[in-house]
PDB file of N, CA and C in Angstrom:
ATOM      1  N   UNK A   1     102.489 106.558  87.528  1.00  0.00           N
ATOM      2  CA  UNK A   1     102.207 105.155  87.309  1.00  0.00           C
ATOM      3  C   UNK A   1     100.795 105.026  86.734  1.00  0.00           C
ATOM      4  N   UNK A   2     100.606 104.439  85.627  1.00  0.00           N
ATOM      5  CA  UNK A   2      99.079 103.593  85.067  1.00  0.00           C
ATOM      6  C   UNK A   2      98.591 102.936  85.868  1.00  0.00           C
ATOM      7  N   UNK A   3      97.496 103.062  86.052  1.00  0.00           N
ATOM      8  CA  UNK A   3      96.581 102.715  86.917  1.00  0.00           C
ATOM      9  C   UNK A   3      95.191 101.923  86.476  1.00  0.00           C
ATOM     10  N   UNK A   4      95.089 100.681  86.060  1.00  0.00           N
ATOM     11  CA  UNK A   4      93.922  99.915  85.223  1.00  0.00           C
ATOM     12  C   UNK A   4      93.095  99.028  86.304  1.00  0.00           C
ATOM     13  N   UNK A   5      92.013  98.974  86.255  1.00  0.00           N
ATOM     14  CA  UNK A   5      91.221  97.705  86.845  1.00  0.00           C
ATOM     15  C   UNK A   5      90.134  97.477  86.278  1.00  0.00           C
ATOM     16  N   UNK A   6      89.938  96.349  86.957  1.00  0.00           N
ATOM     17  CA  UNK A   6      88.507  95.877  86.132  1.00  0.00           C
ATOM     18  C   UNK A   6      87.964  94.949  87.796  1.00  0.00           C
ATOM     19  N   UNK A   7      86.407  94.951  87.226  1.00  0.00           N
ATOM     20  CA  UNK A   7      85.735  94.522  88.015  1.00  0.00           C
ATOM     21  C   UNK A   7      85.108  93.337  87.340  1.00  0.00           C
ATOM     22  N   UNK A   8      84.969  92.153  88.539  1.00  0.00           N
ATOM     23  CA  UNK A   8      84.597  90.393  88.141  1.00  0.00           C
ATOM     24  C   UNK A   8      83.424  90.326  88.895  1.00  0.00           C
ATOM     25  N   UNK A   9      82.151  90.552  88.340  1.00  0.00           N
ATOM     26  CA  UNK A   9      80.743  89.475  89.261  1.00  0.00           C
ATOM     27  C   UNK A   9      80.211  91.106  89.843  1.00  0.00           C
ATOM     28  N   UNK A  10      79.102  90.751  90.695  1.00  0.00           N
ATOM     29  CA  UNK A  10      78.041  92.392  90.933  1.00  0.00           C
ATOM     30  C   UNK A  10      77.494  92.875  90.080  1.00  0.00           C
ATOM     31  N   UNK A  11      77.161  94.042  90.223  1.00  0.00           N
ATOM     32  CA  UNK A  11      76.594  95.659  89.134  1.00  0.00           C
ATOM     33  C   UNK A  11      78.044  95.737  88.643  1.00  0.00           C
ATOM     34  N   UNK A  12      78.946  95.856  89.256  1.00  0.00           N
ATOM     35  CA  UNK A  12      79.950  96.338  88.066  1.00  0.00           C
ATOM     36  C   UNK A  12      80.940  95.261  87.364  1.00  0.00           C
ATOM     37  N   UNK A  13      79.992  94.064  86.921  1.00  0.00           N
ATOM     38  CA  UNK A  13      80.947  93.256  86.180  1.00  0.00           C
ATOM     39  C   UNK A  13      81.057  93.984  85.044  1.00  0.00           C
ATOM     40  N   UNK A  14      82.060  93.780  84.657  1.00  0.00           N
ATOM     41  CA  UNK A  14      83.123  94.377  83.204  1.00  0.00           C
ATOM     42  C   UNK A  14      83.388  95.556  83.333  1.00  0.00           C
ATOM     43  N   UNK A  15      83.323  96.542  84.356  1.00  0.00           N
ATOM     44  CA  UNK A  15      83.368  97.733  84.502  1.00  0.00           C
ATOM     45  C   UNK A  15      84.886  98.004  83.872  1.00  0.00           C
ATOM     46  N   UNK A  16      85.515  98.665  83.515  1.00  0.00           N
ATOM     47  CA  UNK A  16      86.864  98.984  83.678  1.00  0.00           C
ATOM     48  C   UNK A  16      86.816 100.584  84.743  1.00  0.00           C
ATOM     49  N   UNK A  17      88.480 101.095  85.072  1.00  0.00           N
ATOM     50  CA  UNK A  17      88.847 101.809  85.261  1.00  0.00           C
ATOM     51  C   UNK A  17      90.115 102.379  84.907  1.00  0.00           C
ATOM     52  N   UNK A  18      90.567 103.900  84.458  1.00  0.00           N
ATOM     53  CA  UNK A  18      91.536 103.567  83.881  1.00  0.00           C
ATOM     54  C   UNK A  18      92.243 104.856  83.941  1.00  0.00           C
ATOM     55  N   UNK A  19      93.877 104.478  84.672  1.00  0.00           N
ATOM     56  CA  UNK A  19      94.679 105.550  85.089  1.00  0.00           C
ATOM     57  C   UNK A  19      94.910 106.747  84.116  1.00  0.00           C
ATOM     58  N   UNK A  20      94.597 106.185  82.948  1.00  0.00           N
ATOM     59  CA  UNK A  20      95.042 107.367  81.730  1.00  0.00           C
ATOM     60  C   UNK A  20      94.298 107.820  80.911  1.00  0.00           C
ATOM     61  N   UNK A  21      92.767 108.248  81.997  1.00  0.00           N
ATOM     62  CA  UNK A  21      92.015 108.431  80.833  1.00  0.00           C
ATOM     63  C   UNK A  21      91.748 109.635  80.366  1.00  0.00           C
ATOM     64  N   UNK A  22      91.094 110.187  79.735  1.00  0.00           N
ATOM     65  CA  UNK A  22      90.838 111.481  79.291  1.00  0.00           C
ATOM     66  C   UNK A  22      89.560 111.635  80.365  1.00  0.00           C
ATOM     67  N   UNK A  23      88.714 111.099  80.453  1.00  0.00           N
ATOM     68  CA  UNK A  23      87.769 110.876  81.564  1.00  0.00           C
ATOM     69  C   UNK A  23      88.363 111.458  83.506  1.00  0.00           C
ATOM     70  N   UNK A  24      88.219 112.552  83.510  1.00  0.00           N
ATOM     71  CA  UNK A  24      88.436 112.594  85.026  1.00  0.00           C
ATOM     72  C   UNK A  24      88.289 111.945  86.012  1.00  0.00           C
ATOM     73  N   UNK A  25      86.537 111.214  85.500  1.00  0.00           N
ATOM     74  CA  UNK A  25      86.341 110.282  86.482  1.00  0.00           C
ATOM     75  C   UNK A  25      86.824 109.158  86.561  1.00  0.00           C
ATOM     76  N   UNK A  26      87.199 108.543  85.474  1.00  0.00           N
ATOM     77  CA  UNK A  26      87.802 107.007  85.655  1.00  0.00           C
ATOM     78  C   UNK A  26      89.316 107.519  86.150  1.00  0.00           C
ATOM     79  N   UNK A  27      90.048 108.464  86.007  1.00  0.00           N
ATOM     80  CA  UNK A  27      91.403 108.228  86.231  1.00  0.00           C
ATOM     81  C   UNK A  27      91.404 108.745  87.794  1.00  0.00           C
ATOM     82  N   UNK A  28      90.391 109.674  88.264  1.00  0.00           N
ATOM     83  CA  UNK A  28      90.310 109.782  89.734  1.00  0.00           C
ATOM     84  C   UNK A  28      90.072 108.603  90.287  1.00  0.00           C
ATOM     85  N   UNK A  29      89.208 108.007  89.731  1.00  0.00           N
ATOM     86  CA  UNK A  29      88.341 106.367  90.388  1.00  0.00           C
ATOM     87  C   UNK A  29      89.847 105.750  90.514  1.00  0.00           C
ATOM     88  N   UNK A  30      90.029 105.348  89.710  1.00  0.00           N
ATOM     89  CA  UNK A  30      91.385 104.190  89.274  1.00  0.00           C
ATOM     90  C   UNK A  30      92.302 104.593  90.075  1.00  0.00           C
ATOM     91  N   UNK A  31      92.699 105.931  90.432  1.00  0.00           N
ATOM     92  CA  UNK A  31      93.960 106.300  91.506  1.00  0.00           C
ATOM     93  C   UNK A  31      93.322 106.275  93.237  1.00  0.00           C
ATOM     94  N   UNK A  32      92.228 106.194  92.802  1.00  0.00           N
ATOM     95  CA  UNK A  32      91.529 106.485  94.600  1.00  0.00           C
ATOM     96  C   UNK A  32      91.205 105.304  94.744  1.00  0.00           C
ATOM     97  N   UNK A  33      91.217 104.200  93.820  1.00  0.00           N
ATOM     98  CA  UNK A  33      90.735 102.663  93.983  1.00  0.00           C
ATOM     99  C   UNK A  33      92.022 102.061  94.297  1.00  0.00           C
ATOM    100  N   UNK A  34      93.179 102.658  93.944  1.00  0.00           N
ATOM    101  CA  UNK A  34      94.896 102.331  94.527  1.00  0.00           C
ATOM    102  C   UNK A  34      94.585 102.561  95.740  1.00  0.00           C
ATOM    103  N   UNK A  35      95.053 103.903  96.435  1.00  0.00           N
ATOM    104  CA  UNK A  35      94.922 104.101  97.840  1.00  0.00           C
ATOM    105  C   UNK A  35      94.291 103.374  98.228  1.00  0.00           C
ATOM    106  N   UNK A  36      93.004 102.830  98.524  1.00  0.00           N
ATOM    107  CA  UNK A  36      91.576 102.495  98.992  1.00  0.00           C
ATOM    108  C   UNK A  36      91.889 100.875  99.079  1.00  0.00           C
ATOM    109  N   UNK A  37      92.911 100.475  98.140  1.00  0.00           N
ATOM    110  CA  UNK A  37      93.287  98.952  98.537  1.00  0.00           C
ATOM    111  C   UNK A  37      94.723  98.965  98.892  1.00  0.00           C
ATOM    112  N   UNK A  38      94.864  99.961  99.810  1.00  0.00           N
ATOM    113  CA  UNK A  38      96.533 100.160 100.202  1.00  0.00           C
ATOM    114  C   UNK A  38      97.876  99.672  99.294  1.00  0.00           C
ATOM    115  N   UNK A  39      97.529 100.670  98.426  1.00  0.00           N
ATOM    116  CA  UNK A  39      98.576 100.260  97.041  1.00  0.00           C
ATOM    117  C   UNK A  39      98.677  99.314  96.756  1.00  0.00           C
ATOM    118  N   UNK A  40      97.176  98.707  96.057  1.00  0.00           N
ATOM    119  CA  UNK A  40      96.945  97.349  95.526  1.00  0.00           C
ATOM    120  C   UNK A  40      97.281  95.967  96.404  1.00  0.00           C
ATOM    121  N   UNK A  41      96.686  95.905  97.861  1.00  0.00           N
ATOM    122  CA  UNK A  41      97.347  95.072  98.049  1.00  0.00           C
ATOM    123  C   UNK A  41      96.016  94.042  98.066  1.00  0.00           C
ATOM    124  N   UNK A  42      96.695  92.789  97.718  1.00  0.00           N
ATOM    125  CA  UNK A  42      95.505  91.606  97.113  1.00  0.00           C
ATOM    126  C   UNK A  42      95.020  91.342  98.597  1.00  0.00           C
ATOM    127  N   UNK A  43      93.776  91.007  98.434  1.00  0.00           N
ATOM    128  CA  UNK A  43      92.911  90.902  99.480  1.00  0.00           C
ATOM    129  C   UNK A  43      91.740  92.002 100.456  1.00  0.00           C
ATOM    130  N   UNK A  44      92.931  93.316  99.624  1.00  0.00           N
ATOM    131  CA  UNK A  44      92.145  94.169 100.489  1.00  0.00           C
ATOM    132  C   UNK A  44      90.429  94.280 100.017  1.00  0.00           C
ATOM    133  N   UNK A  45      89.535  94.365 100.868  1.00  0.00           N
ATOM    134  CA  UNK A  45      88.131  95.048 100.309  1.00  0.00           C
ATOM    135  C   UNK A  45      87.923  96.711 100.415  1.00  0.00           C
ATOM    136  N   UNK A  46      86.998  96.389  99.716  1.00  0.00           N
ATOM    137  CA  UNK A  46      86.397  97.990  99.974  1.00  0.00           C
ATOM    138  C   UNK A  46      84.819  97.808  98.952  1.00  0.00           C
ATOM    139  N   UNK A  47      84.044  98.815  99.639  1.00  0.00           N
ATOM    140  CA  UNK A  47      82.742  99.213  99.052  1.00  0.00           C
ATOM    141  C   UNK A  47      82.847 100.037  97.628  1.00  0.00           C
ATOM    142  N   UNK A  48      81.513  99.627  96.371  1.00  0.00           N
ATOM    143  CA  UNK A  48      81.410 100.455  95.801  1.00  0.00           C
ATOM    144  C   UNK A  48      79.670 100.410  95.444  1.00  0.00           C
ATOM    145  N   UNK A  49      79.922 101.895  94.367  1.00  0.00           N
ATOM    146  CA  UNK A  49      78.560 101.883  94.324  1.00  0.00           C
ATOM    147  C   UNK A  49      78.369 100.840  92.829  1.00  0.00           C
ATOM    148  N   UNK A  50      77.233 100.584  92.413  1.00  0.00           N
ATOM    149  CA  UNK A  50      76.599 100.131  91.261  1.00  0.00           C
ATOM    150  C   UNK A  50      76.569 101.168  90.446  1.00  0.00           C
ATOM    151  N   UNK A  51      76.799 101.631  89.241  1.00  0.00           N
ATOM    152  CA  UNK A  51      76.155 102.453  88.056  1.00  0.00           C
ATOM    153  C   UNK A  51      75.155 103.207  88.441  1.00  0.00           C
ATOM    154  N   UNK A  52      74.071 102.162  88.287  1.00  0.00           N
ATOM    155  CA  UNK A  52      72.646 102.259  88.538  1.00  0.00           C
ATOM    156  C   UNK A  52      72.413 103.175  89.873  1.00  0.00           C
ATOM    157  N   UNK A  53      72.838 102.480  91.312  1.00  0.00           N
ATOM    158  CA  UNK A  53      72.740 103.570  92.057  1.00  0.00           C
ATOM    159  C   UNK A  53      73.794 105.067  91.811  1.00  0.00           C
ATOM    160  N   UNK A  54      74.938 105.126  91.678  1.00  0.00           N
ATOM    161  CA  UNK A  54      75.243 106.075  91.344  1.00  0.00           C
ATOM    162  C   UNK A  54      74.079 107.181  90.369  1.00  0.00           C
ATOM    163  N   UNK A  55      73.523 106.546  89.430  1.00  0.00           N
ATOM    164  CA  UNK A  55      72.261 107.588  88.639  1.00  0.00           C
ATOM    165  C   UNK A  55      71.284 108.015  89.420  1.00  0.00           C
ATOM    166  N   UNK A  56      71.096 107.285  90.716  1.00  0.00           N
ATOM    167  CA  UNK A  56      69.850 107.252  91.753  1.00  0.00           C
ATOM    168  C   UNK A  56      70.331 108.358  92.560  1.00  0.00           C
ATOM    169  N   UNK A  57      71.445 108.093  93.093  1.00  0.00           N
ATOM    170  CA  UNK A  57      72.170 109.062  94.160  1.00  0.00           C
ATOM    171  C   UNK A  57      71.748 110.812  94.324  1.00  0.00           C
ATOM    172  N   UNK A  58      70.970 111.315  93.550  1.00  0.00           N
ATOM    173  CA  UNK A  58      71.022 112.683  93.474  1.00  0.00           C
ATOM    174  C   UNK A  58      69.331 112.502  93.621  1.00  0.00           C
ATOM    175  N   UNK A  59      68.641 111.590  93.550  1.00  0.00           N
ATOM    176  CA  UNK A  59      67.163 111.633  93.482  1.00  0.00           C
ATOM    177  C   UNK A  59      66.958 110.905  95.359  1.00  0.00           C
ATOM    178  N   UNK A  60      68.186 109.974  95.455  1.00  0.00           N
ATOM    179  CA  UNK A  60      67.846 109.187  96.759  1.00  0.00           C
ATOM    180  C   UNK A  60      68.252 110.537  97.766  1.00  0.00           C
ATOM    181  N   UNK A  61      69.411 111.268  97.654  1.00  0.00           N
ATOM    182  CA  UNK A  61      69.365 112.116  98.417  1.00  0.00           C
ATOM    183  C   UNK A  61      67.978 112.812  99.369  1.00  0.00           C
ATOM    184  N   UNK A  62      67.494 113.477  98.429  1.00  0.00           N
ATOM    185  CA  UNK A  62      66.927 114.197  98.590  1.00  0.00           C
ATOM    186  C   UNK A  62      65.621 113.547  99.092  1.00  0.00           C
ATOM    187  N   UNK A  63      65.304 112.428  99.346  1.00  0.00           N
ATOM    188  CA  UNK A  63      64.772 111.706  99.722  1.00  0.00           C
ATOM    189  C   UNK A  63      64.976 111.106 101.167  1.00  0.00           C
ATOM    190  N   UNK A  64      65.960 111.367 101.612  1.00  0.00           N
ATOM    191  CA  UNK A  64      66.488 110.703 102.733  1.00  0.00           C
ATOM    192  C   UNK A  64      67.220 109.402 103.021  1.00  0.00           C
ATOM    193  N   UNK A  65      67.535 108.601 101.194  1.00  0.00           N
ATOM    194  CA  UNK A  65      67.502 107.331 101.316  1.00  0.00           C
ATOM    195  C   UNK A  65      68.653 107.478 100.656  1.00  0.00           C
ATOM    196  N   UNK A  66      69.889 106.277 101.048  1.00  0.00           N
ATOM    197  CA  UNK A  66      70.993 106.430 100.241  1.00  0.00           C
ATOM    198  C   UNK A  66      71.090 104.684  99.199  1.00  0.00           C
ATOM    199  N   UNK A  67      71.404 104.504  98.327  1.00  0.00           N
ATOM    200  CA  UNK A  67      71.325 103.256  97.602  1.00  0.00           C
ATOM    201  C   UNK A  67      72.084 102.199  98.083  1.00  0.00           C
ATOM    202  N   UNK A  68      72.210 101.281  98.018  1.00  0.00           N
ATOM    203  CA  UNK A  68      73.299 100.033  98.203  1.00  0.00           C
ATOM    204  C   UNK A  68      74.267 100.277  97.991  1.00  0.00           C
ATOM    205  N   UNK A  69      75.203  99.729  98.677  1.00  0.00           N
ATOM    206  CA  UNK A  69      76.908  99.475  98.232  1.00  0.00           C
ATOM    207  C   UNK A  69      76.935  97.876  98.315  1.00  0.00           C
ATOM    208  N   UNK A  70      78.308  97.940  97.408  1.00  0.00           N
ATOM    209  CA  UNK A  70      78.473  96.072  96.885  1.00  0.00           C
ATOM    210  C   UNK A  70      79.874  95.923  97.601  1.00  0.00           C
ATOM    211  N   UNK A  71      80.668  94.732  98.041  1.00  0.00           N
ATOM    212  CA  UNK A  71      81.184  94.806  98.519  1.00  0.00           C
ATOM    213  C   UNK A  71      82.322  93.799  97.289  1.00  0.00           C
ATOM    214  N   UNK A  72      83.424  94.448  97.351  1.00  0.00           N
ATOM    215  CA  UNK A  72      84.410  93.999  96.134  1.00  0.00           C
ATOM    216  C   UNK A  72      85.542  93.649  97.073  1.00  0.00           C
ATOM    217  N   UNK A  73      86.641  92.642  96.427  1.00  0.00           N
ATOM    218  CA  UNK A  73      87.830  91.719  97.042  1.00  0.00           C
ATOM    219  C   UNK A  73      89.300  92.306  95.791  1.00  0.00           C
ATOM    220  N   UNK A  74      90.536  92.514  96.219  1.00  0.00           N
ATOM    221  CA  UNK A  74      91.057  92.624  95.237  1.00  0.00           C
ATOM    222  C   UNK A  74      91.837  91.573  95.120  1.00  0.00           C
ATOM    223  N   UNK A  75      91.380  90.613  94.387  1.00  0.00           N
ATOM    224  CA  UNK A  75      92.192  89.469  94.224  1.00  0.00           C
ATOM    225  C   UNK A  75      93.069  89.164  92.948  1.00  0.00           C
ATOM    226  N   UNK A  76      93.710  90.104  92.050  1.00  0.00           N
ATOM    227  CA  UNK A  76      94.919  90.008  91.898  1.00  0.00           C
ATOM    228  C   UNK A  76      95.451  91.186  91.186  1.00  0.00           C
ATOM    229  N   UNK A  77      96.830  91.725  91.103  1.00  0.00           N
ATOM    230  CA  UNK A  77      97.519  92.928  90.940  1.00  0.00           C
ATOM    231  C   UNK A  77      98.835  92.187  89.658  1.00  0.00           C
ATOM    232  N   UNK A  78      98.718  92.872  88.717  1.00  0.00           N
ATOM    233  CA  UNK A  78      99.984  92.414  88.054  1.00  0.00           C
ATOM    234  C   UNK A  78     100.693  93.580  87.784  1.00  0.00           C
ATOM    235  N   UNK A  79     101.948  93.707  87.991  1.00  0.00           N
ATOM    236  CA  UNK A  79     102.921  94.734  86.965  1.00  0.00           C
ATOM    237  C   UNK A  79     102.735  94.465  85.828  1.00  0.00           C
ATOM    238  N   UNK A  80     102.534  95.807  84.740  1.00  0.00           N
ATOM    239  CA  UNK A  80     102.527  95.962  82.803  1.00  0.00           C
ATOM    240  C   UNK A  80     103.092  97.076  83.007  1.00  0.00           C
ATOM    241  N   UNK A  81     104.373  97.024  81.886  1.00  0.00           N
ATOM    242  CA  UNK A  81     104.879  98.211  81.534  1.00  0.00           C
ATOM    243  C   UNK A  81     104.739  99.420  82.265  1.00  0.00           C
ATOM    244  N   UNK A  82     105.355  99.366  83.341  1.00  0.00           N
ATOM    245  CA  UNK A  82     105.275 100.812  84.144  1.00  0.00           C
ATOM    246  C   UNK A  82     104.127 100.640  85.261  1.00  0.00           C
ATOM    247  N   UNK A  83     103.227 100.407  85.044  1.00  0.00           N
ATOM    248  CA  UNK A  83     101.801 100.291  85.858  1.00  0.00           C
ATOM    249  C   UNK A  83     101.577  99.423  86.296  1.00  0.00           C
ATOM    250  N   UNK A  84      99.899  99.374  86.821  1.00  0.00           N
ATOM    251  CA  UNK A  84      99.900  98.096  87.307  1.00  0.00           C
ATOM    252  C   UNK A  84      98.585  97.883  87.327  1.00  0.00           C
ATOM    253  N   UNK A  85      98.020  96.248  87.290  1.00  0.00           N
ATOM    254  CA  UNK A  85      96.309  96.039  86.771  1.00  0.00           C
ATOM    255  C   UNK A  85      95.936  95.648  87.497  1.00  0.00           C
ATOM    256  N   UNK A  86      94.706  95.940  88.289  1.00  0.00           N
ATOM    257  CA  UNK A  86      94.232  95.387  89.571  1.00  0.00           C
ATOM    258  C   UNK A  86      92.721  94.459  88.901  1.00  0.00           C
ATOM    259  N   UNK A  87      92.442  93.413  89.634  1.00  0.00           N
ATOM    260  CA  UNK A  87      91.235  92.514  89.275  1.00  0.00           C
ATOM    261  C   UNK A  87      90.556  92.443  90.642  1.00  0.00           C
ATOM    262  N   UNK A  88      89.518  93.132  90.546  1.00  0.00           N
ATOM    263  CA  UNK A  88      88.706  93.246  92.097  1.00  0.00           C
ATOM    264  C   UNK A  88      87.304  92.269  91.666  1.00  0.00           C
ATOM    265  N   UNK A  89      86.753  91.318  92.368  1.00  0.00           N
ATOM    266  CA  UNK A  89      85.795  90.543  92.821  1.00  0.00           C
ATOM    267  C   UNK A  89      84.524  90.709  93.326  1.00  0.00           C
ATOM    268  N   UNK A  90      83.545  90.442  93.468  1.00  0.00           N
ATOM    269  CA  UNK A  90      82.151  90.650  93.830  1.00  0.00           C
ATOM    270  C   UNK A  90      82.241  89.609  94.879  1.00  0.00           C
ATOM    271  N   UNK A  91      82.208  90.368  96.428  1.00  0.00           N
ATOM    272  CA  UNK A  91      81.715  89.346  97.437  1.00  0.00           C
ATOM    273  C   UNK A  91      80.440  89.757  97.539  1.00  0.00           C
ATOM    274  N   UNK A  92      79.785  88.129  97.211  1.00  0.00           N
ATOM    275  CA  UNK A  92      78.698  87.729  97.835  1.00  0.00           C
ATOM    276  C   UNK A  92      77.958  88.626  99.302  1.00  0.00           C
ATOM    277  N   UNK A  93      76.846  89.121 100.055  1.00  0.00           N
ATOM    278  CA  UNK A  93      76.721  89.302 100.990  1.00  0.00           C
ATOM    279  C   UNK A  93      76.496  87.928 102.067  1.00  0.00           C
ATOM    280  N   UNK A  94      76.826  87.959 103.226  1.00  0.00           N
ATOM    281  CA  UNK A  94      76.847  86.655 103.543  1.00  0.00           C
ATOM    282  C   UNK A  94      74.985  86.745 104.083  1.00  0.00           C
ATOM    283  N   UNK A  95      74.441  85.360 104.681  1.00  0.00           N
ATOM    284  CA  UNK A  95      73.309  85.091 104.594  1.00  0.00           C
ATOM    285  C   UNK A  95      73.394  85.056 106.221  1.00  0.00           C
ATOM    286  N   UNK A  96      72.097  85.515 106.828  1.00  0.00           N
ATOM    287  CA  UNK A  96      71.907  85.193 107.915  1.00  0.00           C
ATOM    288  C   UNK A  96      71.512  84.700 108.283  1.00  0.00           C
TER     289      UNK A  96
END
């Protein structure tokens, strides 16, 4: 099954991901971003990193410090031809 998403609002607005890519990493991302919202199911969350920290990640290590995670919503899943397109969200952190 094709495996596409895209990301709305955060560090990773416009990001895509994409089940068929020549890219290892996007088509690992895109199939582990299935599981991770229990086979696309709308609503589920889950954490990711930003770009930006991802480039940090190997310098924060070693530092003792790990970067931010953003917290994403999957609010909607469509069937296309065989596959299926997930649209995940930028939640806000709430305020204390």
């Amino acid at each position: 099954m094709k495996i596409t998403a895209e990301f709305k609002g955060g560090a990773l607005d416009g990001t895509a991901l994409h089940g068929d890519a020549i890219d290892p990493y996007s088509l690992l991302s895109a199939e582990f971003l299935y599981q991770m919202t229990h086979d696309g199911r709308i609503g589920a969350r889950f954490k990711g990193f930003s770009p930006r920290a991802i480039k940090q990640m190997h310098g924060a290590e070693s530092a003792g410090r790990m970067p931010m995670t953003q917290m994403y919503e999957l609010a909607e899943r469509r069937e296309l031809d065989g596959g299926v397109h997930l649209v995940c969200i930028f939640v806000p952190p709430r305020r204390r």
